[in-house]
N, C-alpha and C. Protein backbone atom coordinates (compact mmCIF):
# COMPACT_ATOMS: atom_id res chain seq x y z
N UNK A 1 5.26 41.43 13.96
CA UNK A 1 6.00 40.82 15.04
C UNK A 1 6.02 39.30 14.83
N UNK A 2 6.92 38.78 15.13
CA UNK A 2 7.59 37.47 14.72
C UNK A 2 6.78 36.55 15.99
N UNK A 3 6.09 35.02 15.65
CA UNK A 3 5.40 34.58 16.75
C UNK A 3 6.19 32.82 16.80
N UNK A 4 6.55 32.95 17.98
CA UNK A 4 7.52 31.71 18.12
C UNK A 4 6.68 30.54 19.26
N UNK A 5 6.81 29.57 18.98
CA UNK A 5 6.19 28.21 19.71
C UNK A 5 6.99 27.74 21.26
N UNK A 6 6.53 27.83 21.70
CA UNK A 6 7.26 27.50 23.64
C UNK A 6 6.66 26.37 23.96
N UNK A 7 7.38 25.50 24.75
CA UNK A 7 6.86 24.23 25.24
C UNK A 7 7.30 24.43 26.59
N UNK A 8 6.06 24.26 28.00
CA UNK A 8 6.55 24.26 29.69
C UNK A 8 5.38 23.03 29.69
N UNK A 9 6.04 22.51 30.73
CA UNK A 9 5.29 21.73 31.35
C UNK A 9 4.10 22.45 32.61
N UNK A 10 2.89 21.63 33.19
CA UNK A 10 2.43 22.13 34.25
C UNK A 10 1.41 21.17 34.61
N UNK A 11 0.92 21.23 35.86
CA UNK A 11 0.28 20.33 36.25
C UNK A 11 -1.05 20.01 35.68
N UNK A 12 -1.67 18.60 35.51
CA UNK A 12 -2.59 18.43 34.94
C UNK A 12 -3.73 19.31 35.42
N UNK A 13 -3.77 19.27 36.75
CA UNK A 13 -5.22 20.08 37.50
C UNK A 13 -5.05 21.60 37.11
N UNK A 14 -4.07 21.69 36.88
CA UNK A 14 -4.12 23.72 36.42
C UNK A 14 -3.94 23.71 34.77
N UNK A 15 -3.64 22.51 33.93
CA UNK A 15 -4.55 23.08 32.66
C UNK A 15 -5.79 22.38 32.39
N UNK A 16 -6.18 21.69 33.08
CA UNK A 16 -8.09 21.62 33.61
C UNK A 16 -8.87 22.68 33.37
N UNK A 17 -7.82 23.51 34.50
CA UNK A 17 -8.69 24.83 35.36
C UNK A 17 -8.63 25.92 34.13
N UNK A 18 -7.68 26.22 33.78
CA UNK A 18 -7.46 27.20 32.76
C UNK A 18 -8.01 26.52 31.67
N UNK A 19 -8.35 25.82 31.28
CA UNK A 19 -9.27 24.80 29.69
C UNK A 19 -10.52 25.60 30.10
N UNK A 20 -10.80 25.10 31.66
CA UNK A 20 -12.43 25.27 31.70
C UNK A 20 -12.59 26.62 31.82
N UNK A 21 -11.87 27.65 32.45
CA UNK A 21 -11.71 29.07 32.10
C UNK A 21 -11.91 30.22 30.85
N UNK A 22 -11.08 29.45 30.07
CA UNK A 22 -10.76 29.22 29.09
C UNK A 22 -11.81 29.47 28.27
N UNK A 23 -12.80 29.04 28.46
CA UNK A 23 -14.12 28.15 27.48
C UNK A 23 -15.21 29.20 28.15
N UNK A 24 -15.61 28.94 29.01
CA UNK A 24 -16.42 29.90 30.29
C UNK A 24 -16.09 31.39 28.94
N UNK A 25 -15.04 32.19 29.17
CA UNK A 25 -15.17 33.45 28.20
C UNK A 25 -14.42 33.39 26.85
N UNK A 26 -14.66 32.31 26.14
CA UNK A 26 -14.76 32.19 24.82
C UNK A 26 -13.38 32.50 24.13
N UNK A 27 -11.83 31.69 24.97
CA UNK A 27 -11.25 31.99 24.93
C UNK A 27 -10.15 30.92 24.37
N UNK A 28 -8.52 30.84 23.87
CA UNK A 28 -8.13 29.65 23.63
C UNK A 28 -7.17 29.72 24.91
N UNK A 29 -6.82 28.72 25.00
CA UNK A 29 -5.50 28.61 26.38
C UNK A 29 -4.36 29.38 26.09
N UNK A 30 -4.09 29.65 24.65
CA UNK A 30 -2.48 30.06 24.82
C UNK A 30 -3.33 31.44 25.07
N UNK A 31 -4.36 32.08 24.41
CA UNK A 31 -4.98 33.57 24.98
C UNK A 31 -4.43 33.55 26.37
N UNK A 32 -5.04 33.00 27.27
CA UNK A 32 -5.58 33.13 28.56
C UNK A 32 -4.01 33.25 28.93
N UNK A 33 -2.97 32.23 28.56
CA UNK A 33 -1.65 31.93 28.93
C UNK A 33 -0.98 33.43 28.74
N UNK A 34 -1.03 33.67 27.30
CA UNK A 34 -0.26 35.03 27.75
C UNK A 34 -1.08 36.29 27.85
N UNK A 35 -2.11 36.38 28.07
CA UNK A 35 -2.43 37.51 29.08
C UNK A 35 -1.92 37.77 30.30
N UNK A 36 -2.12 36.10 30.95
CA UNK A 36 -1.48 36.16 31.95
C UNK A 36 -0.10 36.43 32.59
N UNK A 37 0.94 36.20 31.07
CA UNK A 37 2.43 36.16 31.22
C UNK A 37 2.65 37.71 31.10
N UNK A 38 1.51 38.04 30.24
CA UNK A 38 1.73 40.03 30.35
C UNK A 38 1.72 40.56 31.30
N UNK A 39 0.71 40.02 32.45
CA UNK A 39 -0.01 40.72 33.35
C UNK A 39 1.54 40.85 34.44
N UNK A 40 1.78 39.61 34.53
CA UNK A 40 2.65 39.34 35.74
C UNK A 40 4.41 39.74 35.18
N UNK A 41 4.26 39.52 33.69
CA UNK A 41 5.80 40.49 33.37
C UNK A 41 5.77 42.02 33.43
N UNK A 42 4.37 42.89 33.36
CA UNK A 42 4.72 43.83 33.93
C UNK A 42 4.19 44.05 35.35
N UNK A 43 3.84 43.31 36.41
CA UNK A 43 3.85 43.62 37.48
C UNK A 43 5.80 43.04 38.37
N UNK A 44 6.68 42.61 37.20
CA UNK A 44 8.03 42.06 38.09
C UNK A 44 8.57 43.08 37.73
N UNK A 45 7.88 44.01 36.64
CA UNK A 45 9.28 45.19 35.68
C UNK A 45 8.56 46.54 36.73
N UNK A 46 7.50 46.25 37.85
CA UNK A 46 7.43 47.92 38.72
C UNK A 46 8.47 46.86 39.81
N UNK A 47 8.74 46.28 40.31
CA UNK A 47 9.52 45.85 41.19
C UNK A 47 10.85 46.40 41.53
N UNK A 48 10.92 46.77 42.52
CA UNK A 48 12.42 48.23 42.95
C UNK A 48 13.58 47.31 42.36
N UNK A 49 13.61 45.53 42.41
CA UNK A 49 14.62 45.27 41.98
C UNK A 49 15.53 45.56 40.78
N UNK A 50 14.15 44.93 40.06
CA UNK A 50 13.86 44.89 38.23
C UNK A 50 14.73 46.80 38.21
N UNK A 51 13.97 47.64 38.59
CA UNK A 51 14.10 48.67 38.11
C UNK A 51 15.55 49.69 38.13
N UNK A 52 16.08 49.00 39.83
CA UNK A 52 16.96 48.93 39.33
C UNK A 52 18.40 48.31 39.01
N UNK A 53 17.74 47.23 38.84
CA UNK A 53 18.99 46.55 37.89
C UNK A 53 19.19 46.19 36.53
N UNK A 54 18.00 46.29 35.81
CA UNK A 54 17.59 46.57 34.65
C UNK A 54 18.43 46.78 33.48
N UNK A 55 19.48 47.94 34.00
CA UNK A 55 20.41 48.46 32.53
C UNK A 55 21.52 48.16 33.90
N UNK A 56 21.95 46.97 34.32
CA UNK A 56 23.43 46.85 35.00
C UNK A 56 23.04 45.18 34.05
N UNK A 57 24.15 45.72 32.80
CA UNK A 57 24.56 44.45 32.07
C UNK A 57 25.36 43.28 32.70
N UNK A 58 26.88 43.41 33.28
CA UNK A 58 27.67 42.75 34.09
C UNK A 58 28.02 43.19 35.20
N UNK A 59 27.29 43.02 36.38
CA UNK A 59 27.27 43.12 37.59
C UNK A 59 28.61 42.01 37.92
N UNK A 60 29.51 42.39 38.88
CA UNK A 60 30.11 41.00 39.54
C UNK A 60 28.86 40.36 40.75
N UNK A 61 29.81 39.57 41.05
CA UNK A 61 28.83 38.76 42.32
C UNK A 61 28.74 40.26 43.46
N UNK A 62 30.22 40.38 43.63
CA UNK A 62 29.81 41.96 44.80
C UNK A 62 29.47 42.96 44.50
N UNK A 63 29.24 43.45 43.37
CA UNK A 63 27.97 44.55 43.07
C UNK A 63 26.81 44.09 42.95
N UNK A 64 26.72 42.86 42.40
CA UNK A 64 25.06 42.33 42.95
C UNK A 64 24.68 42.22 44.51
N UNK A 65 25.52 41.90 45.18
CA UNK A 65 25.48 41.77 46.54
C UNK A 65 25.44 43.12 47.72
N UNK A 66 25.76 44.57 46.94
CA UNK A 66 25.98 45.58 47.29
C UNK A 66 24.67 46.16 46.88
N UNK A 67 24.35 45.90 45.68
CA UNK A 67 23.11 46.16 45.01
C UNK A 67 21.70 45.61 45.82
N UNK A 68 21.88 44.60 46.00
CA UNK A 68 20.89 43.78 46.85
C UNK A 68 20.78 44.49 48.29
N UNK A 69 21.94 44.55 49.23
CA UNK A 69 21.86 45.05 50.44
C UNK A 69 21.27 46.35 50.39
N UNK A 70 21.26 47.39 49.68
CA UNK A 70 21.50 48.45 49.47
C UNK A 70 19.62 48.24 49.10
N UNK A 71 18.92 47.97 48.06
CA UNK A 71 17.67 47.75 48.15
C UNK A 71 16.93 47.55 49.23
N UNK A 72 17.55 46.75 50.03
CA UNK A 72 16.36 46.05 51.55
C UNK A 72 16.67 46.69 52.30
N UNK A 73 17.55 47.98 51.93
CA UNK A 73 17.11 49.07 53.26
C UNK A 73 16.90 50.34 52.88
N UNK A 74 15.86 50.00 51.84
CA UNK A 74 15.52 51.22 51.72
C UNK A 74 13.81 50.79 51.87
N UNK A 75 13.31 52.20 52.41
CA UNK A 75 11.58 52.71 52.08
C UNK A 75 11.08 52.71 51.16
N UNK A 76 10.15 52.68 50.90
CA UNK A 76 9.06 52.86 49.90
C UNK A 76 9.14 54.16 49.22
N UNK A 77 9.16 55.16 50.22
CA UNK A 77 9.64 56.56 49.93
C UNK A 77 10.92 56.38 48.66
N UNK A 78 12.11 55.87 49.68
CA UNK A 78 13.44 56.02 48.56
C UNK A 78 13.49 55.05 47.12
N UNK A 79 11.98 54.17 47.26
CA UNK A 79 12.14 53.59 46.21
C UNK A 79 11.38 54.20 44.82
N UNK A 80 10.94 55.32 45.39
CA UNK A 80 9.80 55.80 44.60
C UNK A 80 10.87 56.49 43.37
N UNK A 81 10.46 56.54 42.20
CA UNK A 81 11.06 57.79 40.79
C UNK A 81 10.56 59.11 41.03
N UNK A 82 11.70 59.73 41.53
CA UNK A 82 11.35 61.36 41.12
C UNK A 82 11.80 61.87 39.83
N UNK A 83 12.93 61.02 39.29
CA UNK A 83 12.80 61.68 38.07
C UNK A 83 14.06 60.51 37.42
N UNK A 84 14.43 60.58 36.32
CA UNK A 84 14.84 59.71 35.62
C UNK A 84 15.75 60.33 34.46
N UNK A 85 16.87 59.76 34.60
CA UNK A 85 18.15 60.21 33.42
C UNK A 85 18.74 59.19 32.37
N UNK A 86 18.63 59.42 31.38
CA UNK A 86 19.36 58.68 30.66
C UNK A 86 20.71 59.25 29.82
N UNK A 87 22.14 58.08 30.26
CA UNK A 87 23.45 58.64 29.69
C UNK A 87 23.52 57.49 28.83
N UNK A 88 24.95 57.44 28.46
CA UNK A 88 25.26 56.07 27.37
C UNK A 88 26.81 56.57 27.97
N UNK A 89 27.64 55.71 27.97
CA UNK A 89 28.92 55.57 28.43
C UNK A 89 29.73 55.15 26.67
């Protein structure tokens, strides 16, 4: 797998915190950095949104907007997978 260099900015006091973290379990920052970017990219990909909008390549603005409404009223229940299909058009 191919490993590519990223530059973000962030506040001085939170790469302090994560340095001294960091060090505490014998670790380097970019470790700690993307564990963390794992952790929280798959906690956005269980998200009812993510899931399903996922494979909608070009949405217009009013199917995103239909899409959206259509999510915030639903339950927990209707958001749950009972089962799962895959077509190809």
């Amino acid at each position: 797998m191919a490993t590519r260099a990223m530059n973000f900015k962030m506040e001085e006091s939170d790469i302090l915190e994560m340095k001294q973290v960091a060090s505490v379990f014998n670790m380097t920052v970019t470790d700690v950095v993307k564990e963390a970017v794992r952790e929280y990219v798959d906690k956005m990909k269980r998200d009812p949104f993510y899931r399903l909008t996922v494979n909608v390549e070009e949405a217009s603005a009013e199917e995103t907007a239909e899409i959206l409404s259509e999510i915030e009223g639903m339950s927990d229940d209707d958001l749950s997978i009972s089962s799962v299909k895959h077509f190809s058009l």
